[in-house]
PDB file of N, CA and C in Angstrom:
ATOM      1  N   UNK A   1       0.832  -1.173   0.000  1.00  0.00           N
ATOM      2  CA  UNK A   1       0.000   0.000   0.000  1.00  0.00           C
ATOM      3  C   UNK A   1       0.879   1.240   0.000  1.00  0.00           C
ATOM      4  N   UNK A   2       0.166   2.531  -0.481  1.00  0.00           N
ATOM      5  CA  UNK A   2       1.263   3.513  -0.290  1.00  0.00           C
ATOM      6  C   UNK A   2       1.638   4.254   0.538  1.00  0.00           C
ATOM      7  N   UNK A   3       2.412   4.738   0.710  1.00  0.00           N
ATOM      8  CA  UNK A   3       3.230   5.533   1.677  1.00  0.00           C
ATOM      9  C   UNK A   3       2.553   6.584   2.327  1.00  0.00           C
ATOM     10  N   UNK A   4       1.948   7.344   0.799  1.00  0.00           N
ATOM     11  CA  UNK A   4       1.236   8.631   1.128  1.00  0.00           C
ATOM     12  C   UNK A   4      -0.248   8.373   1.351  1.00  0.00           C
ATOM     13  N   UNK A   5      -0.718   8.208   2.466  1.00  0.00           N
ATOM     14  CA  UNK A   5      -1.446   7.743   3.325  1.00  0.00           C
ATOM     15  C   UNK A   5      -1.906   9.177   3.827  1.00  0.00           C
ATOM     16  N   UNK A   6      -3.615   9.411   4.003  1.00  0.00           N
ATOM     17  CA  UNK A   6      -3.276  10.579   5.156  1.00  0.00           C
ATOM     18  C   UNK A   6      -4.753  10.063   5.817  1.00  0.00           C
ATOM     19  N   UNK A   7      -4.764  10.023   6.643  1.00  0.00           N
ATOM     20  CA  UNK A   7      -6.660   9.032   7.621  1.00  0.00           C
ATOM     21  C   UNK A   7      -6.524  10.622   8.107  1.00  0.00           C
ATOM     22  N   UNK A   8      -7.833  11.769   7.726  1.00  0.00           N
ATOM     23  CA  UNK A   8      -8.291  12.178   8.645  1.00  0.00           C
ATOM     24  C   UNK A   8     -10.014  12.340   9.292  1.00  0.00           C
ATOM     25  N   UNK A   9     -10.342  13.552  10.116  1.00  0.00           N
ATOM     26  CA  UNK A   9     -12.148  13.476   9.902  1.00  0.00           C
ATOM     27  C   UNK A   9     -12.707  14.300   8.235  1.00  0.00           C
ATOM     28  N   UNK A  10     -14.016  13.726   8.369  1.00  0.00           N
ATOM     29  CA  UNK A  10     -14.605  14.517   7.158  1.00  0.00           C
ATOM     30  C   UNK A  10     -15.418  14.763   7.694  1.00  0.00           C
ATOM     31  N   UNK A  11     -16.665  15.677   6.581  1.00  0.00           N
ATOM     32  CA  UNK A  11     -17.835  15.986   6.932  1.00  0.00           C
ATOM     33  C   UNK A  11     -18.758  15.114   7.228  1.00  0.00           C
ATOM     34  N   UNK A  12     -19.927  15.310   7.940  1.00  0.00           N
ATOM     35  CA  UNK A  12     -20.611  14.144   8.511  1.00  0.00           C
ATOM     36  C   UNK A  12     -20.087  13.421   9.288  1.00  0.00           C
ATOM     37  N   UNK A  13     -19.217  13.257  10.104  1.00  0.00           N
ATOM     38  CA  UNK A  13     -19.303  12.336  11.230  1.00  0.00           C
ATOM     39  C   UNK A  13     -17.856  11.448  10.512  1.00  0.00           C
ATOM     40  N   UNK A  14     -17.273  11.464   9.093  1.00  0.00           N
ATOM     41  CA  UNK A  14     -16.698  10.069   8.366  1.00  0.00           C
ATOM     42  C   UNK A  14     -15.286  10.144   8.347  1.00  0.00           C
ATOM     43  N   UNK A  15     -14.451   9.367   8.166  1.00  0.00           N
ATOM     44  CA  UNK A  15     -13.062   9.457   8.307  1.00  0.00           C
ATOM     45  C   UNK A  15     -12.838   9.181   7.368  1.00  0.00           C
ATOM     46  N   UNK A  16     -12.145  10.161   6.982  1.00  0.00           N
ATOM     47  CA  UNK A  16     -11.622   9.797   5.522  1.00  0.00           C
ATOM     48  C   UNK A  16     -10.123   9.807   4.982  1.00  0.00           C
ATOM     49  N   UNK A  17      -9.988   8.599   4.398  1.00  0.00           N
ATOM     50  CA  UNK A  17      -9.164   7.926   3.883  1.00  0.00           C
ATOM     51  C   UNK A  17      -8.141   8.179   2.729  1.00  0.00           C
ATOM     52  N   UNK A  18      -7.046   8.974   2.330  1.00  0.00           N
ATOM     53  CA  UNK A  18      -6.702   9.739   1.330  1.00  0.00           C
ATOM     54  C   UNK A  18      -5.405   9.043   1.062  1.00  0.00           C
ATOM     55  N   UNK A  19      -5.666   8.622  -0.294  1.00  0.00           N
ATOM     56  CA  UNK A  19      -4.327   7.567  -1.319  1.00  0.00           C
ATOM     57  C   UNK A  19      -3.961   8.848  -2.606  1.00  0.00           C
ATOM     58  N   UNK A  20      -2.798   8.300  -2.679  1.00  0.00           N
ATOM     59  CA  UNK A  20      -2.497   8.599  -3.975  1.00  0.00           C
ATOM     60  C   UNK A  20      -1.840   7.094  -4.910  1.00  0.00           C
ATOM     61  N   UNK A  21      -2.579   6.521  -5.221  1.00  0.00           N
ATOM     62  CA  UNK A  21      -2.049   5.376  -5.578  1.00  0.00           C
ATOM     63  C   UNK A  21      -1.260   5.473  -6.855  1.00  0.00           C
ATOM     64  N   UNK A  22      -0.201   4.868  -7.437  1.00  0.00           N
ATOM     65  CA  UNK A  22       0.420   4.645  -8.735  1.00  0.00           C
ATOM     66  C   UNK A  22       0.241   3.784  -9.943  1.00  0.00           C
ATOM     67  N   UNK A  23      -1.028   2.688  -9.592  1.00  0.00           N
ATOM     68  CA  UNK A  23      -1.668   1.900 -10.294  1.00  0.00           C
ATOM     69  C   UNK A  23      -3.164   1.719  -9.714  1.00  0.00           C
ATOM     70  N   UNK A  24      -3.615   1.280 -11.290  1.00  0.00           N
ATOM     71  CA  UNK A  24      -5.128   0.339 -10.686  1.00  0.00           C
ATOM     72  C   UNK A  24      -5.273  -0.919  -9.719  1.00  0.00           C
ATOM     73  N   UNK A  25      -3.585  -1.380  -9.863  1.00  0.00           N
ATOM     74  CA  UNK A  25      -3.451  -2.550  -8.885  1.00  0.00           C
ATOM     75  C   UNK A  25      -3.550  -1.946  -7.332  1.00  0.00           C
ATOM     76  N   UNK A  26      -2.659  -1.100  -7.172  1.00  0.00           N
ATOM     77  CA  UNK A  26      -2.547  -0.157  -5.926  1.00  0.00           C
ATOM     78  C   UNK A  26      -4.051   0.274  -5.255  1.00  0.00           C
ATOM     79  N   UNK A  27      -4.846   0.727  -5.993  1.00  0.00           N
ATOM     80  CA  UNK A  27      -6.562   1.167  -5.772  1.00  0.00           C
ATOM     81  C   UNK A  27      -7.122  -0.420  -5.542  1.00  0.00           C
ATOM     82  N   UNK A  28      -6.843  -1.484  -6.134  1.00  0.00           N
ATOM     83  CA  UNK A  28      -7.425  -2.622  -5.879  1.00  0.00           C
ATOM     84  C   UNK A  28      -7.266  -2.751  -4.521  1.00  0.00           C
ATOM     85  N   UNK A  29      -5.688  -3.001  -4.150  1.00  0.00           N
ATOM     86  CA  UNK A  29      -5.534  -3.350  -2.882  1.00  0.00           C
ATOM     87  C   UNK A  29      -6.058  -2.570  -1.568  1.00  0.00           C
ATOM     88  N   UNK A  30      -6.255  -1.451  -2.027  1.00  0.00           N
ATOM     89  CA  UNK A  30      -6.665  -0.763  -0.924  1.00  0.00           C
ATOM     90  C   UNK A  30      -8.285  -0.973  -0.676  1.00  0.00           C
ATOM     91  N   UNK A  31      -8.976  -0.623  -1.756  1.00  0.00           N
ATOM     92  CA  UNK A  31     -10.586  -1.257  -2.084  1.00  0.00           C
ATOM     93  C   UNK A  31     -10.630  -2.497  -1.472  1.00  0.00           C
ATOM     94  N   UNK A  32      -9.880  -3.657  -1.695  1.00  0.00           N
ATOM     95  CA  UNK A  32     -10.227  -5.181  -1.174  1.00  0.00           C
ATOM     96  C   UNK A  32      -9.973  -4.681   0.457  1.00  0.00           C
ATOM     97  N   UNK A  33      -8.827  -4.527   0.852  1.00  0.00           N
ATOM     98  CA  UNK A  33      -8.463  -4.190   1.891  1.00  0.00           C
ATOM     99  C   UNK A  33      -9.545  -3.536   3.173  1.00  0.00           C
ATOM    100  N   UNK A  34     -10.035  -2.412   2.431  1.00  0.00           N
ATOM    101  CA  UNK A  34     -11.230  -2.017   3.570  1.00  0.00           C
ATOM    102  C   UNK A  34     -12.428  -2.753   3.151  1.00  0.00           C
ATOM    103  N   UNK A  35     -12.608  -3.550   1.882  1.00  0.00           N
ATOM    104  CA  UNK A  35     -13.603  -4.126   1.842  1.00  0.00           C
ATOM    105  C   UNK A  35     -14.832  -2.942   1.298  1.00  0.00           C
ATOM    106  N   UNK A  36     -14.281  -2.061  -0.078  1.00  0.00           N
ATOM    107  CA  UNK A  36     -15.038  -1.250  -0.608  1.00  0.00           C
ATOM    108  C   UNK A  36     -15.188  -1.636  -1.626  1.00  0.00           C
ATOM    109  N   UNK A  37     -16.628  -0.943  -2.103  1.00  0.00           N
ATOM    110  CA  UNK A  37     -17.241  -1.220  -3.584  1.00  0.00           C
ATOM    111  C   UNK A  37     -17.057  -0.284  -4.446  1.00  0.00           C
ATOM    112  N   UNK A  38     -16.259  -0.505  -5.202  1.00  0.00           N
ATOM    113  CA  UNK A  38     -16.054   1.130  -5.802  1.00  0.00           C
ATOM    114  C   UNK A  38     -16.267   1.089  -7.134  1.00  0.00           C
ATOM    115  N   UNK A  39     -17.700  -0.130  -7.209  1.00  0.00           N
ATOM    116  CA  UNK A  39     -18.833   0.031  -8.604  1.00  0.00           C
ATOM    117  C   UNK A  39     -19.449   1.426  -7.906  1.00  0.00           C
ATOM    118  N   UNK A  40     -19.795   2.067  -6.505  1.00  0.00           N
ATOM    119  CA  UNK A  40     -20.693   2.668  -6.096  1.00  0.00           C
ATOM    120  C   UNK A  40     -19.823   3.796  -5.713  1.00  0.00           C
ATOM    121  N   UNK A  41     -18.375   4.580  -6.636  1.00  0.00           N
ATOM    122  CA  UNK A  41     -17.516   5.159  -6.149  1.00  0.00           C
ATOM    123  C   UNK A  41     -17.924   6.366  -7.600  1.00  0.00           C
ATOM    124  N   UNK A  42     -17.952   7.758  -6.949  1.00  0.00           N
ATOM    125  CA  UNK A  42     -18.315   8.958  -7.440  1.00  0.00           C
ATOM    126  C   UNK A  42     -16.766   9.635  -7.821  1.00  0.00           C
ATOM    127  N   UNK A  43     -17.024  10.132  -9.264  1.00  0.00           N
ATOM    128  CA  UNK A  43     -15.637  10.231 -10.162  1.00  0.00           C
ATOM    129  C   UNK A  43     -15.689  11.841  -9.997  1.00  0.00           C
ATOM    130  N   UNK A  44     -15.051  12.711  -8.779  1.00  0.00           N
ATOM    131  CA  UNK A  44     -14.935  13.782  -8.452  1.00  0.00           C
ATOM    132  C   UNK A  44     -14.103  14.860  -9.571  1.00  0.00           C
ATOM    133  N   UNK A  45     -13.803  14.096 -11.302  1.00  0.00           N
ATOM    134  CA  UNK A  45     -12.326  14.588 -11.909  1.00  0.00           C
ATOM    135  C   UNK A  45     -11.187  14.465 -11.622  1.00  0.00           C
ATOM    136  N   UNK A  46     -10.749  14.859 -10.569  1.00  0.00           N
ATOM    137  CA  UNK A  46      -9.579  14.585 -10.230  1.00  0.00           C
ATOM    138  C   UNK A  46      -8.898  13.027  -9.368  1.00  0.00           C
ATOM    139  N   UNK A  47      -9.880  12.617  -8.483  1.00  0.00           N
ATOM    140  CA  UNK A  47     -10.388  11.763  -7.660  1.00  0.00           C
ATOM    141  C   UNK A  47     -11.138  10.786  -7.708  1.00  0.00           C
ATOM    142  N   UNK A  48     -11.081   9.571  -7.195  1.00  0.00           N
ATOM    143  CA  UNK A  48     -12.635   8.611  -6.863  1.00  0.00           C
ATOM    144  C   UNK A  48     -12.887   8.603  -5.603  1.00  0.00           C
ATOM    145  N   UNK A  49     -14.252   8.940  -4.997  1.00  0.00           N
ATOM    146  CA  UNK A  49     -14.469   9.108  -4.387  1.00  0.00           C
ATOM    147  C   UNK A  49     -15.663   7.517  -3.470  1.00  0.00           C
ATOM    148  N   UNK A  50     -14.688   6.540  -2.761  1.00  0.00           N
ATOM    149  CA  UNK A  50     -15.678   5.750  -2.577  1.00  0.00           C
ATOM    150  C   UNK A  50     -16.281   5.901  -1.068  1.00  0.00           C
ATOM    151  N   UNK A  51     -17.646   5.845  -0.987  1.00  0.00           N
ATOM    152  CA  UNK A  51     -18.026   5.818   0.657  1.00  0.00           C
ATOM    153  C   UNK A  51     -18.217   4.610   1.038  1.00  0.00           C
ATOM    154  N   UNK A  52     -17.938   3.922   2.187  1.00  0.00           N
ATOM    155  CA  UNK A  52     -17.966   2.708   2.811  1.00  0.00           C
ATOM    156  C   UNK A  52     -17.869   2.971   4.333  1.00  0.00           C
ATOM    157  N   UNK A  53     -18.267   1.173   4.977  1.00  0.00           N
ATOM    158  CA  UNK A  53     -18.580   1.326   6.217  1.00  0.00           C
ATOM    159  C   UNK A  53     -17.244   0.539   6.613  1.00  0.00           C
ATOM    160  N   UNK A  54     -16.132   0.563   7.724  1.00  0.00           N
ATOM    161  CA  UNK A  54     -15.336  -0.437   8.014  1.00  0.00           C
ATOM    162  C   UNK A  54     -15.424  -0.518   9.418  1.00  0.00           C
ATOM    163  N   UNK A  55     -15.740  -1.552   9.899  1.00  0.00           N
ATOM    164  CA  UNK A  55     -15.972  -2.298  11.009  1.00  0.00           C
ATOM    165  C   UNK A  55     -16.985  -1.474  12.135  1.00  0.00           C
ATOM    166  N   UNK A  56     -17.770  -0.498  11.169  1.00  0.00           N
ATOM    167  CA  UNK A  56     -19.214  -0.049  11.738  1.00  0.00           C
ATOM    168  C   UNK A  56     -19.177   1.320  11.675  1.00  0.00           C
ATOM    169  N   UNK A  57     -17.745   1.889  11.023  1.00  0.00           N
ATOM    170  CA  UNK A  57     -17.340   3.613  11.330  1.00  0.00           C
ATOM    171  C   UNK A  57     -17.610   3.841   9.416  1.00  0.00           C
ATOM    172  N   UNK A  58     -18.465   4.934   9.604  1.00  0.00           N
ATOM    173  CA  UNK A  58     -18.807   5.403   8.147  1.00  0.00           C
ATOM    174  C   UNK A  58     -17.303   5.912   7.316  1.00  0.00           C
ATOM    175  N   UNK A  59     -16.955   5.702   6.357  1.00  0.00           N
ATOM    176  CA  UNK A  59     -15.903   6.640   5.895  1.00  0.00           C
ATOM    177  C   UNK A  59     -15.534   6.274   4.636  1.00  0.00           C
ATOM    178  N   UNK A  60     -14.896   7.150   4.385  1.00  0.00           N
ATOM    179  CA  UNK A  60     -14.559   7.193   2.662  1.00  0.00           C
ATOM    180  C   UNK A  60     -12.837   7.179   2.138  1.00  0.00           C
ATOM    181  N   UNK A  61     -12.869   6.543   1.051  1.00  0.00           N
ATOM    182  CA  UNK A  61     -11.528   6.369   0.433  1.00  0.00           C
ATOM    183  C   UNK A  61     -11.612   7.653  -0.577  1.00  0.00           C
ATOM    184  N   UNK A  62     -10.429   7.960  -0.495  1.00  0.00           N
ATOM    185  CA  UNK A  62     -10.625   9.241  -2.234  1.00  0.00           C
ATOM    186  C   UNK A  62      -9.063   8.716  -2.256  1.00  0.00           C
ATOM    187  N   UNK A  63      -9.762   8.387  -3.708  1.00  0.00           N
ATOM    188  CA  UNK A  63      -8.052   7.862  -4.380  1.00  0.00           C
ATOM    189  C   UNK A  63      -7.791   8.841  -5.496  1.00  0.00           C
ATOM    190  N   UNK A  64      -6.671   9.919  -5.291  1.00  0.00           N
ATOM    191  CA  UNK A  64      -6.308  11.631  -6.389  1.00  0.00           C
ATOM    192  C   UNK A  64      -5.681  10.347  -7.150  1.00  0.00           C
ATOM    193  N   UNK A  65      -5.985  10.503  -8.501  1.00  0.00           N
ATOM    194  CA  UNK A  65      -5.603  10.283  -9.503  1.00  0.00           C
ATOM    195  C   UNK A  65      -6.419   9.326 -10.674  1.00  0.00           C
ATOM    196  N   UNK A  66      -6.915   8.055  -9.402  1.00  0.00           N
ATOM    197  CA  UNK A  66      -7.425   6.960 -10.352  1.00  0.00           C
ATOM    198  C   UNK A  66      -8.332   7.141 -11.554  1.00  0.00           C
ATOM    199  N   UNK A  67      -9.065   8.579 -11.608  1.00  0.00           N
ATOM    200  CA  UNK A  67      -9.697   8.342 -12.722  1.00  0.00           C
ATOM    201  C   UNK A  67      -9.208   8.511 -13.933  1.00  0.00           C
ATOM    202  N   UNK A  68      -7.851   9.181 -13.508  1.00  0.00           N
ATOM    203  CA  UNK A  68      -6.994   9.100 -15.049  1.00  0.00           C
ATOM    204  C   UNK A  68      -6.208   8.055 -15.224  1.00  0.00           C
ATOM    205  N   UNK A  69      -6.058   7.016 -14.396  1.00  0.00           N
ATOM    206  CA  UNK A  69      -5.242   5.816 -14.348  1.00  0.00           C
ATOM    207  C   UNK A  69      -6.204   4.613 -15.065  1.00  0.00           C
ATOM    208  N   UNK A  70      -7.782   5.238 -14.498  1.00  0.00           N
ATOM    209  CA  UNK A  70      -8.854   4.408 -15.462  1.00  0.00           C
ATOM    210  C   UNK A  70      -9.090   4.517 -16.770  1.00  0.00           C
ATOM    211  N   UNK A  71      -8.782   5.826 -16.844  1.00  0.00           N
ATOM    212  CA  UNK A  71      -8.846   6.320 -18.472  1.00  0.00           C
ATOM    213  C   UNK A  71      -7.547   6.166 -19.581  1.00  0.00           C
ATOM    214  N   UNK A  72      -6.442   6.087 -18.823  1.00  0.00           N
ATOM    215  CA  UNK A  72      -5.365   4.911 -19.336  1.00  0.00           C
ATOM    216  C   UNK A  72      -5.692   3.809 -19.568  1.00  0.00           C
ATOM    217  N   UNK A  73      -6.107   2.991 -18.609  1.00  0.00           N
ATOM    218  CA  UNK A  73      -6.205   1.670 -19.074  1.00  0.00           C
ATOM    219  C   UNK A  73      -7.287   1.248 -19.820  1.00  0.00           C
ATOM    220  N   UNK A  74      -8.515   2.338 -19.902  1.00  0.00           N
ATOM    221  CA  UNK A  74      -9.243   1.723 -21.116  1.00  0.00           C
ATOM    222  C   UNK A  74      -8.866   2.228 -22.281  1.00  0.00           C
ATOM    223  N   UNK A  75      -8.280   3.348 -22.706  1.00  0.00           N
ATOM    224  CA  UNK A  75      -7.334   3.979 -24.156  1.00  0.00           C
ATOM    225  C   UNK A  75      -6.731   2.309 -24.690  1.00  0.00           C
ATOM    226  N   UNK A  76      -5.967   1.794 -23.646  1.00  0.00           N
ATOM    227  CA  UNK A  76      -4.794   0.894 -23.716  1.00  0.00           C
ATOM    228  C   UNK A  76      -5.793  -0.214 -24.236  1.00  0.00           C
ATOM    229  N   UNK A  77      -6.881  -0.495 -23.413  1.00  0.00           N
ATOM    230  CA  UNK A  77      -7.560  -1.702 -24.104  1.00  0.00           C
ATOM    231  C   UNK A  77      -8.443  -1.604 -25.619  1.00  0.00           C
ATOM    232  N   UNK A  78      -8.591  -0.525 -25.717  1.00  0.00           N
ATOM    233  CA  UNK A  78      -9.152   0.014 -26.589  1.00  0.00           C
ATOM    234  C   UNK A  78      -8.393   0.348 -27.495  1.00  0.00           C
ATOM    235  N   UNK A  79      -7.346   0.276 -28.003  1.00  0.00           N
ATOM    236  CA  UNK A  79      -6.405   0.022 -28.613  1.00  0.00           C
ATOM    237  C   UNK A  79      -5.696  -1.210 -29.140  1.00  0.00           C
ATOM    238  N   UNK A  80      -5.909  -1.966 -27.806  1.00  0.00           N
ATOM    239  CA  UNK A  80      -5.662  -2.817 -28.452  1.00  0.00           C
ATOM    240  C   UNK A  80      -6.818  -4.074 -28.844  1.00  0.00           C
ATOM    241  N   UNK A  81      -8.212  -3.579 -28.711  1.00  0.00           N
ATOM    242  CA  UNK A  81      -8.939  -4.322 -29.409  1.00  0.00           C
ATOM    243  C   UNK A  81      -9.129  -4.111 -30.774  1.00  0.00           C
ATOM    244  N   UNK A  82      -8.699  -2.661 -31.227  1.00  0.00           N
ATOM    245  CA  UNK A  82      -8.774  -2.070 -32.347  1.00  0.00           C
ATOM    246  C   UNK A  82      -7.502  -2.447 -32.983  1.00  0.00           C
ATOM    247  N   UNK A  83      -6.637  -3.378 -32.461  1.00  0.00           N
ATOM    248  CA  UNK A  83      -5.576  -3.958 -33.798  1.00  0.00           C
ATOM    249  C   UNK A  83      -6.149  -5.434 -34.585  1.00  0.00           C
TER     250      UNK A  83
END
């Protein structure tokens, strides 16, 4: 997991969880890890924004970057379905 880690409070009551991950693998592990769904994760532009519950405390992951790391990897697949 990465380094740059920052857990603080958010609005509403939630703790929130702040990655900067370097891959989609990196966002996986952290998603499996707290046990988030991040089919149900809000694409802020810059950010994904997932809300989840872990071990009964409301809070959210925001991973800065992944939605351009998503939009890499579908260019990439999409490319290469188109050869």
């Amino acid at each position: 997991m990465s380094r740059n880690t920052n857990i603080e409070p958010a609005a509403h009551g939630e703790v929130q969880i702040v990655i900067h991950p370097r891959s989609l693998a990196d966002w996986k592990r952290w998603t499996l890890a707290l046990g988030v769904d991040d089919a149900e994760s809000k694409n802020t532009g810059g950010a994904l924004v997932a809300r989840f519950k872990y071990r009964g405390v409301r809070a959210r992951l925001v991973g800065y970057g992944v939605p351009a790391l998503l939009d890499e990897a579908l260019r990439r697949r999409n490319t290469a379905v188109a050869r």
